[in-house]
C-alpha atoms as a PDB file:
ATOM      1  CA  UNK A   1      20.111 -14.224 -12.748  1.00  0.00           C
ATOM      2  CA  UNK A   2      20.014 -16.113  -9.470  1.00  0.00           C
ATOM      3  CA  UNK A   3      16.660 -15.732  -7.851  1.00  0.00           C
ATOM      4  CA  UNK A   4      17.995 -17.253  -4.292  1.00  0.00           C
ATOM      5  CA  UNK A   5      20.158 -14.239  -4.381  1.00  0.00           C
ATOM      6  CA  UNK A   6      17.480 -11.628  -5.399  1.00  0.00           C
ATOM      7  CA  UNK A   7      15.207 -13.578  -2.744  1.00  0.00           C
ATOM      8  CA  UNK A   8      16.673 -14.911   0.019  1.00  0.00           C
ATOM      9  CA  UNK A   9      13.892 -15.732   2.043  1.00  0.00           C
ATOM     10  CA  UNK A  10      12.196 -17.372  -0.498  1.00  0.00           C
ATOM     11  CA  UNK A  11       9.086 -16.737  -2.757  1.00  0.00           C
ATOM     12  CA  UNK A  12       6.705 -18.690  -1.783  1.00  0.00           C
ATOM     13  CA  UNK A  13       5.176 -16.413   1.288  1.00  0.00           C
ATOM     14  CA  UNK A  14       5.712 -13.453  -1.812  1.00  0.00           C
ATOM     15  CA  UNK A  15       3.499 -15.434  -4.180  1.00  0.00           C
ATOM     16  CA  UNK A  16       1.062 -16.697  -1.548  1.00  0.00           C
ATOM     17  CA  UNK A  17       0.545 -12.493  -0.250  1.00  0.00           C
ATOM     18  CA  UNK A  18       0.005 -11.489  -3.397  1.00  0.00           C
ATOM     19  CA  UNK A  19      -3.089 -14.073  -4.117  1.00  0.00           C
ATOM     20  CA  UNK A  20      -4.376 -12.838  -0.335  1.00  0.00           C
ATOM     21  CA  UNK A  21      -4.504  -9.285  -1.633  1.00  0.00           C
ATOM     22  CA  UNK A  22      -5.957  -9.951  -4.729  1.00  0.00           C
ATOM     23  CA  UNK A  23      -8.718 -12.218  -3.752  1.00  0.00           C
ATOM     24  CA  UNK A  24      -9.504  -9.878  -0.940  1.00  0.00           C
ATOM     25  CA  UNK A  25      -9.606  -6.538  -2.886  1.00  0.00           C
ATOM     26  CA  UNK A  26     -11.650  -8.948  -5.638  1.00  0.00           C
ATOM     27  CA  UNK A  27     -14.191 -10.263  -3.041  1.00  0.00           C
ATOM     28  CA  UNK A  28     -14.677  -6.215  -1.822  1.00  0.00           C
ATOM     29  CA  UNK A  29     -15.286  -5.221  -5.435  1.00  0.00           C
ATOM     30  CA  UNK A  30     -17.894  -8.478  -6.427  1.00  0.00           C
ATOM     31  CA  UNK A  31     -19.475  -7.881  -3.255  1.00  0.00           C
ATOM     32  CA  UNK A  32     -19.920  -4.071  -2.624  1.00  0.00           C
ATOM     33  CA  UNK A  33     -18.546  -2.218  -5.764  1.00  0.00           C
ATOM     34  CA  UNK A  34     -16.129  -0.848  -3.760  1.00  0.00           C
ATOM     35  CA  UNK A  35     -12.487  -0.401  -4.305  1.00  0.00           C
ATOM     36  CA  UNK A  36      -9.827  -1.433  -1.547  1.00  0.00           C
ATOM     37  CA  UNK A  37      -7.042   1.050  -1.455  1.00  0.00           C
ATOM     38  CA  UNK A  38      -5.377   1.904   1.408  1.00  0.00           C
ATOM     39  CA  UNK A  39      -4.417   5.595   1.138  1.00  0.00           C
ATOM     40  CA  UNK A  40      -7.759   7.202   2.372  1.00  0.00           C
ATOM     41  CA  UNK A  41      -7.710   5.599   5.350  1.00  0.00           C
ATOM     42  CA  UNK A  42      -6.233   8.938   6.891  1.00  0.00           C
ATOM     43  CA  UNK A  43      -8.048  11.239   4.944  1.00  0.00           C
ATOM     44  CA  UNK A  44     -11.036   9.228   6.026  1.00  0.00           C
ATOM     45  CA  UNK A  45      -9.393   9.278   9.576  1.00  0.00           C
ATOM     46  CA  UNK A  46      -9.270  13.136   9.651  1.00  0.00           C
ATOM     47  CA  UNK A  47     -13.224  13.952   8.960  1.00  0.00           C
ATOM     48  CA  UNK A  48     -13.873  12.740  12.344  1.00  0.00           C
ATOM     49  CA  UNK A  49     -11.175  15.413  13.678  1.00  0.00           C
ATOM     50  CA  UNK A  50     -11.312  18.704  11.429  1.00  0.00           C
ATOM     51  CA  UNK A  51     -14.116  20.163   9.301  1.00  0.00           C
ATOM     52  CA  UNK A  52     -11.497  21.481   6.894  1.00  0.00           C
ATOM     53  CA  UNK A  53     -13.206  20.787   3.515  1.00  0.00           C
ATOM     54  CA  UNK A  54      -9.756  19.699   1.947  1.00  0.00           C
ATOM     55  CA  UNK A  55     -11.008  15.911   4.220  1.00  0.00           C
ATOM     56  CA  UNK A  56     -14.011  16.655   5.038  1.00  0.00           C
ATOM     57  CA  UNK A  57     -15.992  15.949   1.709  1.00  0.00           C
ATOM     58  CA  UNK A  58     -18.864  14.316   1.067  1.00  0.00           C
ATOM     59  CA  UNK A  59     -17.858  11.453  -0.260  1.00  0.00           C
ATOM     60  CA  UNK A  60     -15.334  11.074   2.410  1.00  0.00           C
ATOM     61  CA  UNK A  61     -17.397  11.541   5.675  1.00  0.00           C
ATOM     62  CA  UNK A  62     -19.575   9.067   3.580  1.00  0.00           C
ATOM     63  CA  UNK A  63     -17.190   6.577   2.832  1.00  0.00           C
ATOM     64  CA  UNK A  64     -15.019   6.268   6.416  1.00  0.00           C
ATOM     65  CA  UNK A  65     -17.031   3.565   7.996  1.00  0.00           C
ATOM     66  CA  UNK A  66     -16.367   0.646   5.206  1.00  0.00           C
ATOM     67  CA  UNK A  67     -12.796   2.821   4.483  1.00  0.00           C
ATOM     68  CA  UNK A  68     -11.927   2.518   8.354  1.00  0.00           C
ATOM     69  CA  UNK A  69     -13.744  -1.068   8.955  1.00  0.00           C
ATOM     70  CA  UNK A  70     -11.379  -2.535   5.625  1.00  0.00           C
ATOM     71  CA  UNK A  71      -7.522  -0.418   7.268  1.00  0.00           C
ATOM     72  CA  UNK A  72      -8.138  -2.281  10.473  1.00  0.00           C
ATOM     73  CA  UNK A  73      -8.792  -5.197   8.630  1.00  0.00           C
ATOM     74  CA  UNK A  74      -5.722  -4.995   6.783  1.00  0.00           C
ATOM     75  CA  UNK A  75      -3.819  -4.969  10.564  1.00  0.00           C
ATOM     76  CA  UNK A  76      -5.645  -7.538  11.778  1.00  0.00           C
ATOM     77  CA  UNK A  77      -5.211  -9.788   9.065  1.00  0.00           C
ATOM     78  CA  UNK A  78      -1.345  -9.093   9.648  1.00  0.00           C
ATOM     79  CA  UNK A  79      -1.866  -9.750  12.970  1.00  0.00           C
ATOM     80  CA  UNK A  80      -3.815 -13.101  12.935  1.00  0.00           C
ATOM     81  CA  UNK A  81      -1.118 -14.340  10.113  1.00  0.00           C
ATOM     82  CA  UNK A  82       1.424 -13.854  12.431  1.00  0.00           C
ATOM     83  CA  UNK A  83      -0.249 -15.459  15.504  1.00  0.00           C
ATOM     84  CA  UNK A  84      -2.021 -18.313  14.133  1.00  0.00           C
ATOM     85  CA  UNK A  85       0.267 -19.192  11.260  1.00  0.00           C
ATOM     86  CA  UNK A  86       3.312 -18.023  13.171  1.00  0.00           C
ATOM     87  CA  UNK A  87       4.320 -15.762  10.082  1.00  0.00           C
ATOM     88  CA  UNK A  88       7.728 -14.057  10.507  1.00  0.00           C
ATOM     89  CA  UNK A  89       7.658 -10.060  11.844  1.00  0.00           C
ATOM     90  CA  UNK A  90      10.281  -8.556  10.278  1.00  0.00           C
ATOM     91  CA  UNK A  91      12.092  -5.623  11.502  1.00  0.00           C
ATOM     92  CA  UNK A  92      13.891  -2.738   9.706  1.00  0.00           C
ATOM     93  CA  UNK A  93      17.571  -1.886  10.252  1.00  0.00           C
ATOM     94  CA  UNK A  94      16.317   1.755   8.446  1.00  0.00           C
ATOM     95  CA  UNK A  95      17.118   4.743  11.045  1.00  0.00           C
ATOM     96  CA  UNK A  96      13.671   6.378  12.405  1.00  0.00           C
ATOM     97  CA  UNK A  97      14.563   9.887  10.426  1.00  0.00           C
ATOM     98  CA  UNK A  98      15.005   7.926   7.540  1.00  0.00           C
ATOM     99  CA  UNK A  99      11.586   6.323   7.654  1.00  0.00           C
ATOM    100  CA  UNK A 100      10.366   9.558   8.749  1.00  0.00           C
ATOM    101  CA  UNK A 101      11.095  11.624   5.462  1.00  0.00           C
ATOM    102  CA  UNK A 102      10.379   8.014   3.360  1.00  0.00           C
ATOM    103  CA  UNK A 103       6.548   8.642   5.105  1.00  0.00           C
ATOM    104  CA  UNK A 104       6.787  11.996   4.083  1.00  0.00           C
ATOM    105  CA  UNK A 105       7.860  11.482   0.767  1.00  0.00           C
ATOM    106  CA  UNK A 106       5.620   8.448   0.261  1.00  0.00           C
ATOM    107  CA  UNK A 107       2.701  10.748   1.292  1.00  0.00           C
ATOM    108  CA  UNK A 108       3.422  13.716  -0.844  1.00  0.00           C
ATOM    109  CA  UNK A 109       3.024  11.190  -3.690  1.00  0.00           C
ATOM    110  CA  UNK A 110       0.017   9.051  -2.692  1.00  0.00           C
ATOM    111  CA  UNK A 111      -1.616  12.683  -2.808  1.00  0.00           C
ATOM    112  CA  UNK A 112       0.168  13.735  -6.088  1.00  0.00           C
ATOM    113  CA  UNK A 113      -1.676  10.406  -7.795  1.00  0.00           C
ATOM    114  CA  UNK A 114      -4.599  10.266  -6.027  1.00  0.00           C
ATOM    115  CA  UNK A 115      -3.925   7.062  -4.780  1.00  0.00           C
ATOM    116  CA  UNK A 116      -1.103   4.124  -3.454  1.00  0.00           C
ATOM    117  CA  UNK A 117       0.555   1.404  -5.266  1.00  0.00           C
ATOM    118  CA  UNK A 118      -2.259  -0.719  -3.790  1.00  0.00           C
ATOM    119  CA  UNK A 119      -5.234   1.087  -5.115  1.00  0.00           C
ATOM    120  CA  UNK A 120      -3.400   1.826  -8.667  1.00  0.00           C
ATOM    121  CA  UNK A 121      -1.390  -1.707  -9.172  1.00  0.00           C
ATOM    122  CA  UNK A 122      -4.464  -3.714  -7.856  1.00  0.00           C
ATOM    123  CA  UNK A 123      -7.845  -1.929  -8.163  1.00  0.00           C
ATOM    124  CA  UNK A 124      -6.983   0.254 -11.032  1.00  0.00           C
ATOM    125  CA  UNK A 125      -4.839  -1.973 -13.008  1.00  0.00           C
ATOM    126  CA  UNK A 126      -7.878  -4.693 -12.836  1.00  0.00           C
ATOM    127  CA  UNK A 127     -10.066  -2.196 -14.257  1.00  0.00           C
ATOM    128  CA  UNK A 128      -7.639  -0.884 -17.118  1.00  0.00           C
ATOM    129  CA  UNK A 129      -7.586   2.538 -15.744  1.00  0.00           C
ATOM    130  CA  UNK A 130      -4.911   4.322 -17.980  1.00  0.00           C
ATOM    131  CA  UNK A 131      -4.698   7.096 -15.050  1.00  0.00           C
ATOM    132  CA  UNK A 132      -3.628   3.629 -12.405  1.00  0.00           C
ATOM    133  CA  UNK A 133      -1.658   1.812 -14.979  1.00  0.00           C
ATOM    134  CA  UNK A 134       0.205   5.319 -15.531  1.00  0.00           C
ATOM    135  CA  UNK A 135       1.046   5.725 -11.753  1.00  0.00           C
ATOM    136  CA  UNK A 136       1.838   2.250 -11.457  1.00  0.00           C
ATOM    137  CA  UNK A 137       4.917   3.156 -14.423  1.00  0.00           C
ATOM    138  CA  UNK A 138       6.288   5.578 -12.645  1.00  0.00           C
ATOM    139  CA  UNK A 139       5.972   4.222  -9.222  1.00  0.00           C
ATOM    140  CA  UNK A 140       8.347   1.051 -10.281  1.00  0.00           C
ATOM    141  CA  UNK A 141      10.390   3.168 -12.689  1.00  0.00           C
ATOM    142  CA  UNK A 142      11.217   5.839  -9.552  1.00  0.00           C
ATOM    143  CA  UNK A 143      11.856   2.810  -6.774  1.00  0.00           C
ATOM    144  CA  UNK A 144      13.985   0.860  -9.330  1.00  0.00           C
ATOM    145  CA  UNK A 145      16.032   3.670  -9.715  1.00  0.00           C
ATOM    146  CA  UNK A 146      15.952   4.997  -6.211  1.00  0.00           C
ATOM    147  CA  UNK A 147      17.367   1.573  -5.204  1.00  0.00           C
ATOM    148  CA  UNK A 148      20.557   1.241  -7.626  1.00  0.00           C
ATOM    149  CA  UNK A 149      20.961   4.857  -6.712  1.00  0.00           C
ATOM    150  CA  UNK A 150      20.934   3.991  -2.757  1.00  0.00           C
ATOM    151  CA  UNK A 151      22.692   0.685  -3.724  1.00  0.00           C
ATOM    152  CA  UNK A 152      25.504   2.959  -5.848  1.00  0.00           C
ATOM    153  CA  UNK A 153      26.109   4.948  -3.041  1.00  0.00           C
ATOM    154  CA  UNK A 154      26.643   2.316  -0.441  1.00  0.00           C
ATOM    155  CA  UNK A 155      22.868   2.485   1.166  1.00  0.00           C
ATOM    156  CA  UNK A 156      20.678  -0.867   2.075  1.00  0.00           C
ATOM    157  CA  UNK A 157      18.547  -1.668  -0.687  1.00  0.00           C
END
């Protein structure tokens, strides 16, 4: 297998990412308890906007302070890497419709396993939950095949 070919842009920014994230959601769960997904950040969003009880829970109206405070954070840390350390911003060739119904799709299942890929294949892989490591199975299984699929067919993968 040639790994230039699978990454053409390298690994190293990959590699160096991935130790970001995990020290980050690491640090938030040493120093709070708390566990750094991403995917209630609109939920959270929402209780300031509808009293519907599907967002409004307890525990969310609680929670959207740190949950909000930590999603900015996330942009701004994207931001400031590609400022200060003049980090590349990549742009998709992938038509707006198609990113569109990818959202849509993506959001359907963030709800379906009550959570992302970053709160299952970071926080609840570290902790050994068999609900996360479950999740995180089927998430790779799906997009590995979705890709030869879209690759079969002539799509970008």
């Amino acid at each position: 297998m040639d790994w230039a070919e699978l990454f053409p842009m390298g690994m190293a920014h990959y590699a160096i990412g991935g130790l970001l994230i995990g020290a980050g959601v690491s640090w938030l769960f040493v120093s709070t308890g708390l566990m750094g997904g991403a995917s209630s950040f609109l939920t959270t969003v929402w209780t300031y906007l509808t009293k519907d009880k599907r967002f409004a829970t307890d525990s969310n109206v609680s929670s959207r302070t740190w949950r909000n405070v930590y999603s900015l954070g996330l942009i701004a840390g994207a931001f400031i890497g590609v400022q200060l350390f003049g980090l590349p911003m990549n742009v998709t060739e992938v038509a707006p419709w198609q990113l569109a119904i990818g959202g849509l799709i993506t959001g359907f299942g963030v709800r379906l396993s009550s959570g992302c890929t970053s709160g299952h294949g970071i926080c609840g892989m570290a902790l050994l939950d068999l609900d996360s490591i479950l999740a995180v199975l089927v998430f790779l299984s799906t997009a590995i095949v979705v890709a030869h699929l879209v690759t079969m067919f002539g799509g970008v993968a």
